[in-house]
Protein backbone atom coordinates (compact mmCIF):
# COMPACT_ATOMS: atom_id res chain seq x y z
CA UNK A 1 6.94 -125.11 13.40
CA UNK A 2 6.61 -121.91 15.40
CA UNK A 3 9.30 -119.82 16.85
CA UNK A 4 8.52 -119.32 20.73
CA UNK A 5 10.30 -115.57 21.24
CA UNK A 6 12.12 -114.55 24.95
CA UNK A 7 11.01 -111.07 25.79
CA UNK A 8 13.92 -109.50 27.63
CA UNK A 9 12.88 -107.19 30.11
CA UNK A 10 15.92 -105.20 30.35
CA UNK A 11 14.80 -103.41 27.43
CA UNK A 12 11.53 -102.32 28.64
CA UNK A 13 12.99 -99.22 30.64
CA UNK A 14 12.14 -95.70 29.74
CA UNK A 15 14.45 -94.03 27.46
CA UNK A 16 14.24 -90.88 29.22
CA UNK A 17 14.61 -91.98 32.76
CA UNK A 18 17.90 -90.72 32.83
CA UNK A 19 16.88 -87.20 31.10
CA UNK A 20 13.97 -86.72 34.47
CA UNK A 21 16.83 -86.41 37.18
CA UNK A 22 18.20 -83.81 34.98
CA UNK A 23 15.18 -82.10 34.67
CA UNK A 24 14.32 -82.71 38.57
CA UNK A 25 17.55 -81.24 38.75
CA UNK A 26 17.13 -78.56 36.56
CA UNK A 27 13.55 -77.59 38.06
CA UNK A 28 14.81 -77.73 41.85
CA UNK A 29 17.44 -75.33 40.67
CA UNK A 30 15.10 -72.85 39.09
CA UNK A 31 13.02 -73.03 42.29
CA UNK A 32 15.52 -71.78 44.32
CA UNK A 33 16.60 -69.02 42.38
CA UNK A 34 13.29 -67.80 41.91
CA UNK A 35 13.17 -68.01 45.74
CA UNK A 36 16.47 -66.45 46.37
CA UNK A 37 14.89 -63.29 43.71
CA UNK A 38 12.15 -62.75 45.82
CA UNK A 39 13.96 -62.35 48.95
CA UNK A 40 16.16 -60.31 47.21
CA UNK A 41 12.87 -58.02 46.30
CA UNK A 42 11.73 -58.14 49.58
CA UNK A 43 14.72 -56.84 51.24
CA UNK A 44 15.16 -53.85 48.52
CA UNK A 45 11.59 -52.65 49.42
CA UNK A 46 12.51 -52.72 53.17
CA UNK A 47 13.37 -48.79 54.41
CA UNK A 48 17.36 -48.58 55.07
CA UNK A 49 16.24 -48.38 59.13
CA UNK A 50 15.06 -51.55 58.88
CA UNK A 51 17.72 -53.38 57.21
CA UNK A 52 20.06 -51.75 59.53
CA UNK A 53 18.16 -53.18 62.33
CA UNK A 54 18.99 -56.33 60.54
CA UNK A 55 22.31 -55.84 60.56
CA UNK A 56 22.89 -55.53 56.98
CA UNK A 57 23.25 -52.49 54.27
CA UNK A 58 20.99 -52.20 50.91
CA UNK A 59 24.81 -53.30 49.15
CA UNK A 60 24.69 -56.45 51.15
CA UNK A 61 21.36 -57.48 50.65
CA UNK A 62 22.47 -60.05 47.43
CA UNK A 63 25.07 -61.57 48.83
CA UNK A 64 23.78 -62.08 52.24
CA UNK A 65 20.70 -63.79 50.17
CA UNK A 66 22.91 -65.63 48.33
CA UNK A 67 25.10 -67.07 50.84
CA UNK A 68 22.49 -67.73 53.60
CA UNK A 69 23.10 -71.11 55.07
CA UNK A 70 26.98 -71.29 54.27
CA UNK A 71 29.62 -71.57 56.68
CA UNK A 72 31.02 -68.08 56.82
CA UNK A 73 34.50 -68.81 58.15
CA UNK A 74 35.02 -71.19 55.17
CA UNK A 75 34.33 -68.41 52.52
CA UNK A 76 37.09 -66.24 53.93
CA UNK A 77 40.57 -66.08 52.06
CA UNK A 78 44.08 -65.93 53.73
């Protein structure tokens, strides 16, 4: 007699498909700080003329960097 075996195909999934979003995650993250750093670097090695022609002064130049794209009037307090 021989024993027919199901093969159940739930099982056949990666074990680590859960652990790549994290690391997407992880990697998109570390992208965008390392782009965020070399703004930053580019905006120190401007001359203080320029960044006032900018509009912004050399103790500005992280946070503007930082908080480009967000909705200034919901940052404020009070």
């Amino acid at each position: 007699m021989a024993q027919t075996h199901t093969f159940d195909r739930s099982l056949t999934r990666p074990v680590a498909a859960p652990e790549i979003g994290l690391v997407e995650r992880y990697a998109a993250k570390f992208r965008k700080w390392r782009s965020r750093r070399a703004a930053i670097a580019q905006l120190h090695a401007m001359e203080d003329r320029h960044l006032q022609d900018i509009g912004i002064s050399r103790s500005e130049i992280e946070s503007v960097v930082y908080l480009a794209g967000k909705d200034p009037t919901r940052l404020r307090r009070g």
